[in-house]
N, C-alpha and C. Protein backbone atom coordinates (compact mmCIF):
# COMPACT_ATOMS: atom_id res chain seq x y z
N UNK A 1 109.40 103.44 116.91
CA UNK A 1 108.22 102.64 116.68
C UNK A 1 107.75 102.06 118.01
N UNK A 2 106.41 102.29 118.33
CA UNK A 2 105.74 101.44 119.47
C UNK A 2 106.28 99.94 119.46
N UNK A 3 106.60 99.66 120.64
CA UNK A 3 106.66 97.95 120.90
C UNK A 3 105.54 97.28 121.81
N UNK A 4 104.67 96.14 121.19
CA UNK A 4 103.96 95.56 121.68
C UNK A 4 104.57 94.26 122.28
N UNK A 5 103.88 94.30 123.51
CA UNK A 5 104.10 92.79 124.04
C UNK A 5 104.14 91.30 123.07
N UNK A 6 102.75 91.67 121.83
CA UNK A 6 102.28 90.71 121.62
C UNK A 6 102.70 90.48 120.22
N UNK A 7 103.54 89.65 119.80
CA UNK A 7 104.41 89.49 118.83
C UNK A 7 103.94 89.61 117.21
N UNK A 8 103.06 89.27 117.18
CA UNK A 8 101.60 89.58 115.77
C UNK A 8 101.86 91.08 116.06
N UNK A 9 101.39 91.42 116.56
CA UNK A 9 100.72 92.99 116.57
C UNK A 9 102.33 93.23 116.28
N UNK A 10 103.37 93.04 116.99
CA UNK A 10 104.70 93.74 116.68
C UNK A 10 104.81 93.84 114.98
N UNK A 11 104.65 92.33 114.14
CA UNK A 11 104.77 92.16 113.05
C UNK A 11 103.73 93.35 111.92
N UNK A 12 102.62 93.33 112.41
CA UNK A 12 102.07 93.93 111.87
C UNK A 12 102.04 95.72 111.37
N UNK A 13 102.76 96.19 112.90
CA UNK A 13 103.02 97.62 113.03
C UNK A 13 104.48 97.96 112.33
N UNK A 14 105.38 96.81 112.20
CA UNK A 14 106.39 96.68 111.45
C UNK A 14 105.99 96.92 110.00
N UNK A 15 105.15 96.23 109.34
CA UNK A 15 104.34 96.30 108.30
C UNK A 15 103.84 97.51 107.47
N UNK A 16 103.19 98.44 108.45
CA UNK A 16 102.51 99.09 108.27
C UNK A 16 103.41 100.93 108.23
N UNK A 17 104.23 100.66 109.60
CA UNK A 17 104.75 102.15 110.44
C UNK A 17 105.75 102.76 108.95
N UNK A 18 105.98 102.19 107.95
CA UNK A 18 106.95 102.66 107.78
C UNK A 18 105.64 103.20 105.52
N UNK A 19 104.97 102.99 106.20
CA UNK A 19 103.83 103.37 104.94
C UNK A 19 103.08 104.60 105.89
N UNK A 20 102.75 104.32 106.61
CA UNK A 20 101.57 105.28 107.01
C UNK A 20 102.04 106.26 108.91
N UNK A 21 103.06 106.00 108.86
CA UNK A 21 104.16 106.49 110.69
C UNK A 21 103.35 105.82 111.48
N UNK A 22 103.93 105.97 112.53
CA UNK A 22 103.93 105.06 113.99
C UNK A 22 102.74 105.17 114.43
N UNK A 23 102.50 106.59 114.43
CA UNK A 23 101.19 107.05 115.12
C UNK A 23 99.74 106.47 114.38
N UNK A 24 99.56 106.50 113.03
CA UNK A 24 98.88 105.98 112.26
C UNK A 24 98.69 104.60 112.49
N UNK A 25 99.85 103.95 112.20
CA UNK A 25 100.13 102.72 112.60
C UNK A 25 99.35 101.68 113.51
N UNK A 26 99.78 102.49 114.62
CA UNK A 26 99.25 101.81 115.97
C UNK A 26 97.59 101.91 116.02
N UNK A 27 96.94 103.16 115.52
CA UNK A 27 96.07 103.62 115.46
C UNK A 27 95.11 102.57 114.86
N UNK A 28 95.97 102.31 113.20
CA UNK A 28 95.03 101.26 112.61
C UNK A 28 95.07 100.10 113.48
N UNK A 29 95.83 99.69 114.06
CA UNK A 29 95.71 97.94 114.68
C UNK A 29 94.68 98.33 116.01
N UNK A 30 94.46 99.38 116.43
CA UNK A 30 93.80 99.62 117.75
C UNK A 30 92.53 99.68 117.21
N UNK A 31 92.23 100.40 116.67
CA UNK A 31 91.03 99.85 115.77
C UNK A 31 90.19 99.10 115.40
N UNK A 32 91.07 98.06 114.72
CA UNK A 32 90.82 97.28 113.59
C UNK A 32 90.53 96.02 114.53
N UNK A 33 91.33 96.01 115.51
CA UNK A 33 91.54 94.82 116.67
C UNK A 33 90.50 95.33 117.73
N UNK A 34 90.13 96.47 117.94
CA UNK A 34 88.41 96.51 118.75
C UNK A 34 87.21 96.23 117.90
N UNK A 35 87.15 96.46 116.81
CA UNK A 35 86.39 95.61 115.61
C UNK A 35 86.04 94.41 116.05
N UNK A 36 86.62 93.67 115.77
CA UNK A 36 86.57 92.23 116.24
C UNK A 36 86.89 92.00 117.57
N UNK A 37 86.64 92.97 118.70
CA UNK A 37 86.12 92.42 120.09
C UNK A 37 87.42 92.03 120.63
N UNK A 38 89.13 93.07 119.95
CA UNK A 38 90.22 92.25 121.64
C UNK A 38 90.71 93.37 121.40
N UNK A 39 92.24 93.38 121.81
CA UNK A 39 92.71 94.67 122.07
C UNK A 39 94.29 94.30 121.31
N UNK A 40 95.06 95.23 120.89
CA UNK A 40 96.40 94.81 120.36
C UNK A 40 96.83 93.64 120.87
N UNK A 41 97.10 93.69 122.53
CA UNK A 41 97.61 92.26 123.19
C UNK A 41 97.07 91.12 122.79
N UNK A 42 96.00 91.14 122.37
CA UNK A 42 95.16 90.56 122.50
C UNK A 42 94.71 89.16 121.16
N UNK A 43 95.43 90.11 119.94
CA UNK A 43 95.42 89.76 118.40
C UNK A 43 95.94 88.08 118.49
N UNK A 44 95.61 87.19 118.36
CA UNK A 44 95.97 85.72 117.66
C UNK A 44 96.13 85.31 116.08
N UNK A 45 97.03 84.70 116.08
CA UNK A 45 96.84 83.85 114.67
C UNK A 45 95.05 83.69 113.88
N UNK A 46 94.63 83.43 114.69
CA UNK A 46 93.00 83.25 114.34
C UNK A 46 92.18 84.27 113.74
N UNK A 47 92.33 85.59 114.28
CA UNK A 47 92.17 86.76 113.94
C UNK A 47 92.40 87.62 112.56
N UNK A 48 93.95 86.76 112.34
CA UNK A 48 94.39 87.66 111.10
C UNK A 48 93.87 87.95 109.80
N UNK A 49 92.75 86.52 109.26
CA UNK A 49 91.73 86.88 108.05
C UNK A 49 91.12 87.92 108.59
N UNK A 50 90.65 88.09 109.14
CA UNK A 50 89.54 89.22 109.75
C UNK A 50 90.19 90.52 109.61
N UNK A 51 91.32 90.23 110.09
CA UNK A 51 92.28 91.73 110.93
C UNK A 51 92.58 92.39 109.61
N UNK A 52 93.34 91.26 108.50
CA UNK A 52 93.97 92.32 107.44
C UNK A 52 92.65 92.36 106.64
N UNK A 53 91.56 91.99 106.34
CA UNK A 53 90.55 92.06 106.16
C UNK A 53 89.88 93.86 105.99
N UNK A 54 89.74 94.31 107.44
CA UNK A 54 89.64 95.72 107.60
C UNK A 54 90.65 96.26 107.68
N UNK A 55 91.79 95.91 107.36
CA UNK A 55 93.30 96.62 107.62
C UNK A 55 93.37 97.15 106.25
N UNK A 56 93.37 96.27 105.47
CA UNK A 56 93.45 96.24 103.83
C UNK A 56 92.16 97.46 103.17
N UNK A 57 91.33 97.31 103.71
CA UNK A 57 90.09 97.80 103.14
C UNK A 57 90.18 99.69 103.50
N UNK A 58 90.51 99.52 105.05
CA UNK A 58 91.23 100.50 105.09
C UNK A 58 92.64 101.51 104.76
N UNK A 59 93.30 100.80 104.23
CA UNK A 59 94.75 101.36 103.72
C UNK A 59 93.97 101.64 102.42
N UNK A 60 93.27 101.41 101.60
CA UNK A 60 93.16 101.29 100.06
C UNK A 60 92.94 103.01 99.74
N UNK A 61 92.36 103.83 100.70
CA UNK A 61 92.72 105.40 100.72
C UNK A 61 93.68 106.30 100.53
N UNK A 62 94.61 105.45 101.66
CA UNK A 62 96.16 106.51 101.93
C UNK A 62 96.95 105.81 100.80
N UNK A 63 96.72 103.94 100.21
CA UNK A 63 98.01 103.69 99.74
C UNK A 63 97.92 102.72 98.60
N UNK A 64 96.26 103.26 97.95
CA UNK A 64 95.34 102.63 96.60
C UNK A 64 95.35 100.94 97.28
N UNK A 65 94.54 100.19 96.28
CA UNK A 65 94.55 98.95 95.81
C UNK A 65 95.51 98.12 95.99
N UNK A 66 96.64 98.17 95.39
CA UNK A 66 97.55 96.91 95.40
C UNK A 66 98.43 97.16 96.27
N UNK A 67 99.27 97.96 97.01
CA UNK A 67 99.41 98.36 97.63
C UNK A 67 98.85 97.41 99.04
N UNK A 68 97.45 97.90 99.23
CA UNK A 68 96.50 97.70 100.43
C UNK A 68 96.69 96.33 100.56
N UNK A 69 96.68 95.67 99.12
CA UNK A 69 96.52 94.40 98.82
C UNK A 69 97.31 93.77 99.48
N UNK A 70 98.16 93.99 98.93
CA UNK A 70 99.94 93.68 99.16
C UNK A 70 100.19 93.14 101.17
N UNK A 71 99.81 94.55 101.58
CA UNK A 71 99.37 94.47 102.79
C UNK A 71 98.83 93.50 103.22
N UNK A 72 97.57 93.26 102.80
CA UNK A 72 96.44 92.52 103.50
C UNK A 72 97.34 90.72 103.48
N UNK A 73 97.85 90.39 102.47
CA UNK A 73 98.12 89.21 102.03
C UNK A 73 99.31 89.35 103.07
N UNK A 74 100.50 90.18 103.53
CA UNK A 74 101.72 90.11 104.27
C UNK A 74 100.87 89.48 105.66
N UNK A 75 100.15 90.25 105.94
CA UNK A 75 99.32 89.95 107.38
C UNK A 75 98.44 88.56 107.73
N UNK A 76 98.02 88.12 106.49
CA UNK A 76 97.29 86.99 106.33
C UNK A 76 98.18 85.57 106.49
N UNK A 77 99.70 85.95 106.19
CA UNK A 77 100.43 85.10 106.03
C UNK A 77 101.41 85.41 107.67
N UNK A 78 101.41 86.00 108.18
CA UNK A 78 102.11 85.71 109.41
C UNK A 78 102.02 84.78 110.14
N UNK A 79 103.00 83.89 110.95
CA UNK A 79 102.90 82.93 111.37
C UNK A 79 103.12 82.74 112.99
């Protein structure tokens, strides 16, 4: 699994890598985190409504609804 400097983003790819692999993974937070204007390093506490926001909206393809859900709420709650 990729390791990020930035301890959110670590949590999040933790989250995610083991639903959708590493490569996917990283992919969605690189993404999802130029969306909203920063870069993985970059992700804050402040961010995270937003982040699992399109994180969630996006998983609901590869891993349905509750699932995505499930997701979105793990990410919303990181501290």
């Amino acid at each position: 699994m990729k390791s990020y400097s930035n301890q959110i983003t670590n949590q999040i790819c933790t989250m995610l890598a083991p639903l959708v692999g590493d490569m996917m993974a990283g992919g969605i937070i690189k993404s999802q985190a130029a969306k909203i204007g920063f870069t993985e390093d970059n992700i804050s506490a402040e961010h995270l409504p937003v982040l699992a926001d399109g994180i969630e909206k996006g998983l609901v393809i590869f891993l349905g609804t509750d699932v995505a859900r499930q997701i979105g709420t793990k990410i919303r709650e990181i501290k």
